[in-house]
N, C-alpha and C. Protein backbone atom coordinates (compact mmCIF):
# COMPACT_ATOMS: atom_id res chain seq x y z
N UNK A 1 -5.38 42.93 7.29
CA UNK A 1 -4.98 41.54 7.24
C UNK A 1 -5.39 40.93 5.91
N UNK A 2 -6.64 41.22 5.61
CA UNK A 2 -6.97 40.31 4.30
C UNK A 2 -6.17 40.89 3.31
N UNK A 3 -5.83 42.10 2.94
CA UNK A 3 -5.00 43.16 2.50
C UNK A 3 -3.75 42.37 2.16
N UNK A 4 -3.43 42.09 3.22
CA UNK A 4 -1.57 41.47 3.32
C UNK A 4 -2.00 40.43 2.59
N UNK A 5 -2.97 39.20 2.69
CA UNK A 5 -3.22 38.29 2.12
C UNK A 5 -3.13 38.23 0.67
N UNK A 6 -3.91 39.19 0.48
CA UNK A 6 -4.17 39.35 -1.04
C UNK A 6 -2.64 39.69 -1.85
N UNK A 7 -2.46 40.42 -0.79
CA UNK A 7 -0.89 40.62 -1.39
C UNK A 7 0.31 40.08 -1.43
N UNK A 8 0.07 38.57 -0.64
CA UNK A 8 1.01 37.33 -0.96
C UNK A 8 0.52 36.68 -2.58
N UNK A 9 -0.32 37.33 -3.22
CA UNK A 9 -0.14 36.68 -4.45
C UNK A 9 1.24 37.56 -5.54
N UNK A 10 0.97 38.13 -5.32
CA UNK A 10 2.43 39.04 -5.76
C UNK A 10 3.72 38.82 -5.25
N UNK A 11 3.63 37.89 -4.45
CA UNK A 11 4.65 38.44 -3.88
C UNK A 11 6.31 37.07 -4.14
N UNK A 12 7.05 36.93 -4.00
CA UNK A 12 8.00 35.92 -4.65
C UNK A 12 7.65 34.82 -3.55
N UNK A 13 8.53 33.46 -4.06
CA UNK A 13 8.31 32.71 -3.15
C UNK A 13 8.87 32.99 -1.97
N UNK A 14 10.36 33.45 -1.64
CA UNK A 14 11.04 33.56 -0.82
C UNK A 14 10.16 33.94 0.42
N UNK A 15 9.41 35.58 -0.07
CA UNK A 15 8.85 36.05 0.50
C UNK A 15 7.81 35.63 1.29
N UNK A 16 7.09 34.82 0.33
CA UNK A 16 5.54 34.03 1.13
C UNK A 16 6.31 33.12 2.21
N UNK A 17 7.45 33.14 1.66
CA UNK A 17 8.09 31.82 2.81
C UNK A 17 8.59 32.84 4.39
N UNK A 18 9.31 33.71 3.89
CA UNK A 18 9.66 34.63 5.24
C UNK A 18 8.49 35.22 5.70
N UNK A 19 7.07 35.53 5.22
CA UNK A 19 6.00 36.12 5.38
C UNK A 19 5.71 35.23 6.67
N UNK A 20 5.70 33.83 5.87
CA UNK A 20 4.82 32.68 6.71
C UNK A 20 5.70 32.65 8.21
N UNK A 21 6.95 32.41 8.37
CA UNK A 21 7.47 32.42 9.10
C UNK A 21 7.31 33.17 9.63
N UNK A 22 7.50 34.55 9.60
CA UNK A 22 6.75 35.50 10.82
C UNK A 22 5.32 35.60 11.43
N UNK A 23 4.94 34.98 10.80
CA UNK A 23 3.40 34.31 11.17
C UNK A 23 3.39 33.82 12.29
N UNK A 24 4.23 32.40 11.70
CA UNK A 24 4.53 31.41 12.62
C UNK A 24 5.21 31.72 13.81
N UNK A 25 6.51 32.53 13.97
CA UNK A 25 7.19 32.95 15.11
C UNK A 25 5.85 33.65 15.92
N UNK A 26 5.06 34.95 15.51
CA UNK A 26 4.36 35.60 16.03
C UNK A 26 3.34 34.51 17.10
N UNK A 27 2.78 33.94 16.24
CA UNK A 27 1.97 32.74 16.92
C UNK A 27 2.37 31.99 17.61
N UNK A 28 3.89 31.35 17.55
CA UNK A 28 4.19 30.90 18.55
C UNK A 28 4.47 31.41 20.22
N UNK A 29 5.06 32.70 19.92
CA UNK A 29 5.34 33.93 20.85
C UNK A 29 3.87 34.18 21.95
N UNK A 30 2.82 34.10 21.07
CA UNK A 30 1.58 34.47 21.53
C UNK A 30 1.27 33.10 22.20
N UNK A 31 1.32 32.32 21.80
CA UNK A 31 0.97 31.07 22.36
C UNK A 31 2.04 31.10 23.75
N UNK A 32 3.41 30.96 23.70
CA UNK A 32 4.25 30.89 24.97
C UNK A 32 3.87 31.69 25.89
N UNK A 33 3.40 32.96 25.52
CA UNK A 33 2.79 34.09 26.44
C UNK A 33 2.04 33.98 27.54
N UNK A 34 1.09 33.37 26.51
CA UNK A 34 -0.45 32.63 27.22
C UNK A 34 -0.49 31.54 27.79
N UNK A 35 0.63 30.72 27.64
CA UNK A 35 0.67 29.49 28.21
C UNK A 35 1.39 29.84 29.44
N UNK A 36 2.38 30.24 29.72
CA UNK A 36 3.10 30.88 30.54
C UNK A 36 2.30 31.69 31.48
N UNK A 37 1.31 32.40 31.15
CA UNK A 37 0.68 32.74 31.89
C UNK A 37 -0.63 32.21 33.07
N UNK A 38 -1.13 30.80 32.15
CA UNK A 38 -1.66 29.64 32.75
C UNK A 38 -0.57 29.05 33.98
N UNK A 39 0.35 28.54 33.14
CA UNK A 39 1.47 27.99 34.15
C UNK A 39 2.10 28.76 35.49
N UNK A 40 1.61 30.30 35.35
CA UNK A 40 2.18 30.43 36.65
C UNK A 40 1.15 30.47 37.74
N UNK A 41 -0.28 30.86 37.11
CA UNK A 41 -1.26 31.26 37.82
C UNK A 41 -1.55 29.22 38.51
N UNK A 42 -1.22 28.14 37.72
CA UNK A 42 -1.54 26.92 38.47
C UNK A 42 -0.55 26.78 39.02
N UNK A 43 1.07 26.87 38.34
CA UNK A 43 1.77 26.26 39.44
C UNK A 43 1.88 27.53 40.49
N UNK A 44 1.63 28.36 40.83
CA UNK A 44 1.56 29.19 42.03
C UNK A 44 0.75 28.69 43.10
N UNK A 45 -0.22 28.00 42.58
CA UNK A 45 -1.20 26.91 43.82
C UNK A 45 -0.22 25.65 44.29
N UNK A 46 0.30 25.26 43.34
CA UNK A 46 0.97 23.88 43.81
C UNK A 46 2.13 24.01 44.75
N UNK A 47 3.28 24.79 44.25
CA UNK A 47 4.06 25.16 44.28
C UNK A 47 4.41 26.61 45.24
N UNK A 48 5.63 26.75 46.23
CA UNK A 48 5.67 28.19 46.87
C UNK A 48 6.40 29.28 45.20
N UNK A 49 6.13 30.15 45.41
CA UNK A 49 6.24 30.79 44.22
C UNK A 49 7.67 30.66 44.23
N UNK A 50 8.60 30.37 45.17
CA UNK A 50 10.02 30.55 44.67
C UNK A 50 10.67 29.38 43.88
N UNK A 51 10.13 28.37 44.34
CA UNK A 51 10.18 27.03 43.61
C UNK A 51 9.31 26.71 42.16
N UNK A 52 8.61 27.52 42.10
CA UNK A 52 7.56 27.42 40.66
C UNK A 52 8.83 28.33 39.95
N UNK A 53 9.23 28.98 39.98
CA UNK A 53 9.69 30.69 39.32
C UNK A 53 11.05 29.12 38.76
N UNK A 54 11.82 29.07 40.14
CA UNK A 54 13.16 27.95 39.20
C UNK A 54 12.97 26.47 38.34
N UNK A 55 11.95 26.60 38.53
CA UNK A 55 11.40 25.22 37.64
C UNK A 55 11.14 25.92 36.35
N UNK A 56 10.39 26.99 36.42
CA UNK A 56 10.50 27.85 35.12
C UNK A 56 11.51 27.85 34.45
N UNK A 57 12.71 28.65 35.09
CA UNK A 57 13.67 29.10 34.80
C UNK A 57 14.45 27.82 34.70
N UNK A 58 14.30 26.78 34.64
CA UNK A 58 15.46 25.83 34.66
C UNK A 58 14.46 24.66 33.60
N UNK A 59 13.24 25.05 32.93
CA UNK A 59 12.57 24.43 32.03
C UNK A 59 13.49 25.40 30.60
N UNK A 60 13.10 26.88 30.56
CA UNK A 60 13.57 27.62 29.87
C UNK A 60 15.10 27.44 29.73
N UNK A 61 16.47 27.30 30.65
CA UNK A 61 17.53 27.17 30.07
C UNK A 61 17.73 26.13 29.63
N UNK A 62 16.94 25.01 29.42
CA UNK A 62 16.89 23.70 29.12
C UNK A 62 16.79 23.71 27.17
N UNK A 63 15.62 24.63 27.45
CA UNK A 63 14.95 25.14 26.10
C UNK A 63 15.98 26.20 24.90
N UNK A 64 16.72 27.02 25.90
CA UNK A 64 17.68 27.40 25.40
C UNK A 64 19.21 26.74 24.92
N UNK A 65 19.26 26.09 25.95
CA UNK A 65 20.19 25.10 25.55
C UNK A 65 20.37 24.30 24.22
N UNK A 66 19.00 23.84 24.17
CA UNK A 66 18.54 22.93 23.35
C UNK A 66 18.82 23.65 21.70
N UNK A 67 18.08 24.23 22.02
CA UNK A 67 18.20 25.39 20.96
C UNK A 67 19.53 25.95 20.33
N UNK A 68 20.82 26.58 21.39
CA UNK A 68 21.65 26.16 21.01
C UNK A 68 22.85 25.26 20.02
N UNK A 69 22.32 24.21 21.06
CA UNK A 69 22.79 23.02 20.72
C UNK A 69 22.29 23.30 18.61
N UNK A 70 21.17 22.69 18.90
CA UNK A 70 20.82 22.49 17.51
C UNK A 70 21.57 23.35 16.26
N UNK A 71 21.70 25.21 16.56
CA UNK A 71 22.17 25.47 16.07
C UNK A 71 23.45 26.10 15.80
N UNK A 72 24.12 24.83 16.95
CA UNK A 72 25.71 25.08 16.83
C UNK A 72 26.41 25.99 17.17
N UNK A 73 25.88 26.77 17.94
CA UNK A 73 26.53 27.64 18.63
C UNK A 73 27.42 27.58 20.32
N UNK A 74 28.39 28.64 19.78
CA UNK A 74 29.69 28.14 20.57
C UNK A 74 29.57 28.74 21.87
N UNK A 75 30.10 28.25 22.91
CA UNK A 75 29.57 29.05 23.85
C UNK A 75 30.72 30.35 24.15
N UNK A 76 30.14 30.89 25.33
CA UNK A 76 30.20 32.51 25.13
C UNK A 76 31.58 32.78 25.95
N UNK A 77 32.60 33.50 25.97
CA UNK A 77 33.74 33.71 26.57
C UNK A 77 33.63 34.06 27.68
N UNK A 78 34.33 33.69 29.02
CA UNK A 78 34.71 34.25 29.99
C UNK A 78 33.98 35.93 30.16
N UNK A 79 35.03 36.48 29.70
CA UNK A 79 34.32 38.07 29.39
C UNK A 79 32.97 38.01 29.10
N UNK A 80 32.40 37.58 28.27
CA UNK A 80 31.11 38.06 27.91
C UNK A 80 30.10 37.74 28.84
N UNK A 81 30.16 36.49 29.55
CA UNK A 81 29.75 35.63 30.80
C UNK A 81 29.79 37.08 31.95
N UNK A 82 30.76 37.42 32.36
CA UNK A 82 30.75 38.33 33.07
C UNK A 82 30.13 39.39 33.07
N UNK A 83 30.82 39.99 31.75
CA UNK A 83 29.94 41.71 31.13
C UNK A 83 28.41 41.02 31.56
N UNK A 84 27.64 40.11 31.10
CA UNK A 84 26.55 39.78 31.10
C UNK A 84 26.20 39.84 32.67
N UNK A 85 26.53 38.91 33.73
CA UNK A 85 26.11 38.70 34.78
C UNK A 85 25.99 40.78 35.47
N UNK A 86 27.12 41.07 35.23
CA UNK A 86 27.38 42.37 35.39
C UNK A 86 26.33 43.34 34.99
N UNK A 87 26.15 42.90 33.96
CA UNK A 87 24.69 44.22 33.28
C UNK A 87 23.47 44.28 33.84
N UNK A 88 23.09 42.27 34.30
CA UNK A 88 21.92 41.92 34.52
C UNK A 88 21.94 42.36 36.20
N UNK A 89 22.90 42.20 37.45
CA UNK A 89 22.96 43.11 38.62
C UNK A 89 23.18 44.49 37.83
N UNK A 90 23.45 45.08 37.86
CA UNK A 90 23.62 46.85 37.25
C UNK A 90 21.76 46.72 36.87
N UNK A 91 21.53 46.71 35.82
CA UNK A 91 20.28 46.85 35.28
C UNK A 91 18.91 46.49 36.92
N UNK A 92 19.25 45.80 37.75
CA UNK A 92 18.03 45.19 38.48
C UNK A 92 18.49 46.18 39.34
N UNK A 93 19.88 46.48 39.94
CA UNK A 93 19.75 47.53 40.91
C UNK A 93 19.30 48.59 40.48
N UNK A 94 19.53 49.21 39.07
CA UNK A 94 19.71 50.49 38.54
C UNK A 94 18.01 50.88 38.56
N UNK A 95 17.22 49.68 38.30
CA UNK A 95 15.79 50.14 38.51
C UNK A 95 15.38 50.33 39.76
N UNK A 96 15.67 50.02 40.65
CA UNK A 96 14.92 50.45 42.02
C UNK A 96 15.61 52.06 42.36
N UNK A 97 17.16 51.86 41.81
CA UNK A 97 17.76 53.58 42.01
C UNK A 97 16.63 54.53 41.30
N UNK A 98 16.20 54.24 40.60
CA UNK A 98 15.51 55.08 39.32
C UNK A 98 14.06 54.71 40.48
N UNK A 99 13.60 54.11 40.51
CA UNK A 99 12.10 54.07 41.33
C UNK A 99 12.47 55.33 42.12
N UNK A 100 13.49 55.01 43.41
CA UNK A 100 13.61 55.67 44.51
C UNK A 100 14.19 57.40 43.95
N UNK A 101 14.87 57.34 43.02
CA UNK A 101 14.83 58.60 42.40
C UNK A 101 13.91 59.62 42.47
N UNK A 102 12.60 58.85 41.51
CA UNK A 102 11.51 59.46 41.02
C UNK A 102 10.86 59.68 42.28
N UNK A 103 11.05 59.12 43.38
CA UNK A 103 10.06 59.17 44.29
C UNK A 103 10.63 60.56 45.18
N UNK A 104 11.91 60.17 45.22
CA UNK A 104 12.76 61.57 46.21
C UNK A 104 12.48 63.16 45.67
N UNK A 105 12.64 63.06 44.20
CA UNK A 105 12.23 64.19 43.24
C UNK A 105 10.64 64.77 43.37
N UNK A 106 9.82 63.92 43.65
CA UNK A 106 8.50 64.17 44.09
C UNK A 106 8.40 64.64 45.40
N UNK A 107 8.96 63.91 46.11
CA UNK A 107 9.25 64.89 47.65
C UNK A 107 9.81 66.05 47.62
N UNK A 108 10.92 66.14 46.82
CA UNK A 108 11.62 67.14 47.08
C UNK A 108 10.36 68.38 46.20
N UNK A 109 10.11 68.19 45.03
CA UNK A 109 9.38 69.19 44.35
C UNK A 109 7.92 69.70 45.72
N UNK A 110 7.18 68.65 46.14
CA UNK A 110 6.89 68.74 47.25
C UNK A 110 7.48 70.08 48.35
N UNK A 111 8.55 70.01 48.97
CA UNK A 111 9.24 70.21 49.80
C UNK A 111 9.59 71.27 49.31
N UNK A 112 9.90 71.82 48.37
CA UNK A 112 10.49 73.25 47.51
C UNK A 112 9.49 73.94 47.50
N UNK A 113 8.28 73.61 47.27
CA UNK A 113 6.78 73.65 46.64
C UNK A 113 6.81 74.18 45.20
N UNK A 114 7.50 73.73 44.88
CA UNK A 114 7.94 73.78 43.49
C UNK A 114 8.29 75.31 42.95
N UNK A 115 9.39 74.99 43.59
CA UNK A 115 10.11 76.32 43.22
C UNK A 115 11.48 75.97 43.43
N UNK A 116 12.26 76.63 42.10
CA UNK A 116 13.62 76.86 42.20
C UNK A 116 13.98 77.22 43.20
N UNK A 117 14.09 78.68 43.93
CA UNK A 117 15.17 78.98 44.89
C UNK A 117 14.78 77.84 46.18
N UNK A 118 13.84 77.43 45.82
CA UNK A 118 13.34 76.79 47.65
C UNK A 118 14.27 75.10 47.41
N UNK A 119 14.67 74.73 46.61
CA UNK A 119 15.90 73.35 46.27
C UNK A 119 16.96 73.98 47.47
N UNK A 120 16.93 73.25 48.18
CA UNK A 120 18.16 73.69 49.41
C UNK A 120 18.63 72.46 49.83
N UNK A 121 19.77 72.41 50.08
CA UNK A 121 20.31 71.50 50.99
C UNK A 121 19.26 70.88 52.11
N UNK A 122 19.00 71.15 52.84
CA UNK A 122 18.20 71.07 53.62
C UNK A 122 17.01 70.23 53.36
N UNK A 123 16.34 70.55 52.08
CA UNK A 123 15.41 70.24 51.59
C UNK A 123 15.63 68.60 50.76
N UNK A 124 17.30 69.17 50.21
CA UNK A 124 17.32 67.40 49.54
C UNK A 124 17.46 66.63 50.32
N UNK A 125 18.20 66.62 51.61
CA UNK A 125 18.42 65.87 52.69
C UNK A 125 17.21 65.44 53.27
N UNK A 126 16.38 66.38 53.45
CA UNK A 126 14.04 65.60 54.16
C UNK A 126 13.96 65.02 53.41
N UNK A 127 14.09 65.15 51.79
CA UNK A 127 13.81 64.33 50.47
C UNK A 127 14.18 62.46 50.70
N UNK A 128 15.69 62.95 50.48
CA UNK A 128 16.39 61.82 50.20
C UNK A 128 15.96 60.70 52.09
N UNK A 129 16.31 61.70 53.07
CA UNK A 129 15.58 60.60 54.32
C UNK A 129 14.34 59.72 54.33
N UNK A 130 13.54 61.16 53.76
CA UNK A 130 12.07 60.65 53.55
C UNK A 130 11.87 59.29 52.96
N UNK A 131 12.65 59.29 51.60
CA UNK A 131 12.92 58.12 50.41
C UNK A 131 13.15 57.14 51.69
N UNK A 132 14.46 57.01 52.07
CA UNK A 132 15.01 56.38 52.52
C UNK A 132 13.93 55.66 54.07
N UNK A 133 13.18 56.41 54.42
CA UNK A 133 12.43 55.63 55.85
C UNK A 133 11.27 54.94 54.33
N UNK A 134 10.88 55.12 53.61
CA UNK A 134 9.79 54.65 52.86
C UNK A 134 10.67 53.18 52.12
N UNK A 135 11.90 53.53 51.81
CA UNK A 135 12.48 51.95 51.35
C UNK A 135 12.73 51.26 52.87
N UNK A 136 13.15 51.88 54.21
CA UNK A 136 13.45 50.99 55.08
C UNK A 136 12.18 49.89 55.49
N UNK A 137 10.89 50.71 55.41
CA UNK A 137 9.55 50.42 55.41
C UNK A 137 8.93 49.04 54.59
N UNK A 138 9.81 49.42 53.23
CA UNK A 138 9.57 48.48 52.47
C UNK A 138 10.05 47.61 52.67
N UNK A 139 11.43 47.48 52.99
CA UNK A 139 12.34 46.25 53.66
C UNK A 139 11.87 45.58 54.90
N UNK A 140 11.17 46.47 55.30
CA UNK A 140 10.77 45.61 56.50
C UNK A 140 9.36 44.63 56.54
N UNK A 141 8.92 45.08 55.31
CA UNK A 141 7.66 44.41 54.64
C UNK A 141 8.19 43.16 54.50
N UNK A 142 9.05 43.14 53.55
CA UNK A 142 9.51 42.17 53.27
C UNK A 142 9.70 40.80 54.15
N UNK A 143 10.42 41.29 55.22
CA UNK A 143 10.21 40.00 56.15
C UNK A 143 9.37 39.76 56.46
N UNK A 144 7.89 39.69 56.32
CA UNK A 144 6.87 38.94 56.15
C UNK A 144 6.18 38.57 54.86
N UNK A 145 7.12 38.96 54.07
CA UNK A 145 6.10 37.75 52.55
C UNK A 145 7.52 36.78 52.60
N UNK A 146 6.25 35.38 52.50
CA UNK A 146 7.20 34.38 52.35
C UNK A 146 7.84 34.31 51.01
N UNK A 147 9.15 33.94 51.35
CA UNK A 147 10.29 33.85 50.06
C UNK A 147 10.80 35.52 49.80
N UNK A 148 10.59 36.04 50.58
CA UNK A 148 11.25 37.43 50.50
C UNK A 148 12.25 37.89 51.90
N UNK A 149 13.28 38.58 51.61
CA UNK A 149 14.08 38.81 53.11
C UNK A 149 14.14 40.35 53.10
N UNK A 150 14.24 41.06 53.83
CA UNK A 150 14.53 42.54 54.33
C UNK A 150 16.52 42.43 53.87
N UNK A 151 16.54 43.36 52.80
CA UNK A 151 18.10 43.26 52.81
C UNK A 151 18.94 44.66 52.95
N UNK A 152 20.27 45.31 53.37
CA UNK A 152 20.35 46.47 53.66
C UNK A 152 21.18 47.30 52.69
N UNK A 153 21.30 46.17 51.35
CA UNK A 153 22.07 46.10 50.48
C UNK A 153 21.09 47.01 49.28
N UNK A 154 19.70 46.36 48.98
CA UNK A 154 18.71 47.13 48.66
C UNK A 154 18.31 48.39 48.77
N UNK A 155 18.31 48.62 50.16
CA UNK A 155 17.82 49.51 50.79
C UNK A 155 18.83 50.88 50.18
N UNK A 156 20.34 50.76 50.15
CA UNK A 156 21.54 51.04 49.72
C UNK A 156 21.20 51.58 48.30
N UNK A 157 20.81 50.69 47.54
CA UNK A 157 20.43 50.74 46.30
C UNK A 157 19.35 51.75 46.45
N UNK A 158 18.47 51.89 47.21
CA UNK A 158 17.61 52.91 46.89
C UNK A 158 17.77 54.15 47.17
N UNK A 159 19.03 54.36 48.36
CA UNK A 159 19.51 55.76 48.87
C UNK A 159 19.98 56.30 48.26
N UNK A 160 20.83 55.39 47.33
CA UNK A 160 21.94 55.90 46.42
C UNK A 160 21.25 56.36 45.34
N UNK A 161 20.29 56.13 44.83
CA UNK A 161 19.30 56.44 43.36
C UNK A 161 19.00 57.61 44.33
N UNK A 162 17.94 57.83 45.24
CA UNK A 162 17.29 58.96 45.72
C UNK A 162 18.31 60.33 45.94
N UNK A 163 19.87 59.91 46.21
CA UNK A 163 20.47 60.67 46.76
C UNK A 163 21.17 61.57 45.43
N UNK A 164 21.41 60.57 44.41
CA UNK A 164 22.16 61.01 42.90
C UNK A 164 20.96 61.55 42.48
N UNK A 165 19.70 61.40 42.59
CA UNK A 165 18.54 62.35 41.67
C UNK A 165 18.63 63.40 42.75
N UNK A 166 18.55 64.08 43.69
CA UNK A 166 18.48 65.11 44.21
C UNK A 166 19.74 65.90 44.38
N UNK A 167 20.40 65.31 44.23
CA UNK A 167 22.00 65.62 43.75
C UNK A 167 21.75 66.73 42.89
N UNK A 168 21.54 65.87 41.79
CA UNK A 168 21.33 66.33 40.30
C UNK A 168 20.24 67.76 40.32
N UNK A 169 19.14 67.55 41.30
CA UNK A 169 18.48 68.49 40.74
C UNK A 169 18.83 69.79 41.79
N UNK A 170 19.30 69.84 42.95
CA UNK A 170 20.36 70.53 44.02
C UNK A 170 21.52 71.12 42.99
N UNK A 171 21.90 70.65 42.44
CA UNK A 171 23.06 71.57 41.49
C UNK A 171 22.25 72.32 40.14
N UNK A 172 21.61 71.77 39.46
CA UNK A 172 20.31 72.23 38.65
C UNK A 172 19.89 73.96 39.57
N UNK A 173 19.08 73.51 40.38
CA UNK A 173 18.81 74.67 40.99
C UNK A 173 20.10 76.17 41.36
N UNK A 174 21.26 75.37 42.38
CA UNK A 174 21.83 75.96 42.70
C UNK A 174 22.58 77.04 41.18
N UNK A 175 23.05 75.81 40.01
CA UNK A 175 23.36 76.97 38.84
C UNK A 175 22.12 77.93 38.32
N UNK A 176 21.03 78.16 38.59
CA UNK A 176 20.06 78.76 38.38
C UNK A 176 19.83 79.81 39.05
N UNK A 177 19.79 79.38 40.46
CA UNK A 177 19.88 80.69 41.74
C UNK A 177 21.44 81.84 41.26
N UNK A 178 22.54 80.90 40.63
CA UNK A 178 23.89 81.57 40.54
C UNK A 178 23.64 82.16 38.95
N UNK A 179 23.08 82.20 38.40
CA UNK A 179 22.99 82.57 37.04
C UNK A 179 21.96 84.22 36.87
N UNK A 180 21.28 84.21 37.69
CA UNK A 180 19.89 85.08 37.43
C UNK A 180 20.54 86.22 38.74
């Protein structure tokens, strides 16, 4: 750090000026972080967490807006509105597929005892059930934390991840058993 310092004497104005500015962004970033992190831990007392979370979220598009605004930017097309809403479901389901994946693959390696020829049908199917009573489990958690519901749509989401990773590693094996 003192290093970099010393080495804003060399350096053009432009630079000390874009230097500073990343300073400044950094620090501000760090500051929103930390503040944000105050703000949820108090308003989580005041507030049920589902109502703190959209006050957030509706302080922040405010902030974005704003921001916007200021620098004139146009808003975003039909299409892109969509592609977007689209990525952001894809992306939130696609992580619990990928949780429930990793978890079926551990059963199943489990269940093989980790061995190629032992990947059987049989075996991805205990896998992928197994997954599947451990997300129903979880869903059913759910209806007891408040602001959370048991959904079967989720649950879906997690069969389908558990079922495409053992898929994957069921054909893996099987060209292996057919190769040797």
């Amino acid at each position: 750090m003192i290093e970099a310092l010393r080495n804003c004497a060399f350096m053009s104005a432009a630079a000390v000026r874009a230097n500073r500015a990343t300073i400044a962004a950094f620090a501000g970033l760090v500051g929103l972080i930390g503040t944000n992190l105050v703000a949820i831990r108090i308003g989580n007392r005041e507030l049920a967490p589902f109502w703190h979370a959209g006050f957030r979220f509706l302080v922040a598009a405010m902030l974005f807006w704003l921001i916007a605004v200021l620098r004139r930017a146009g808003l975003p097309s039909r299409r892109a509105v969509a592609s977007a809403a689209i990525y952001g479901l894809m992306s939130f389901a696609a992580f619990f597929g990928f949780l429930y994946a990793g978890l079926a693959l551990l059963i199943l390696r489990a269940l093989a005892v980790a061995s190629w020829r032992n990947v059987t049908i049989g075996a991805g199917v205990a896998a992928v059930l197994l997954s599947a009573a451990y997300g129903a489990t979880d869903e059913f958690h759910q209806r007891f934390v408040p602001g959370r519901t048991a959904d079967l749509l989720d649950l879906a989401a997690d069969m389908a991840g558990a079922a495409a990773a053992v898929a994957v590693v069921w054909l893996i094996a099987w060209w292996r058993r057919r190769a040797s």
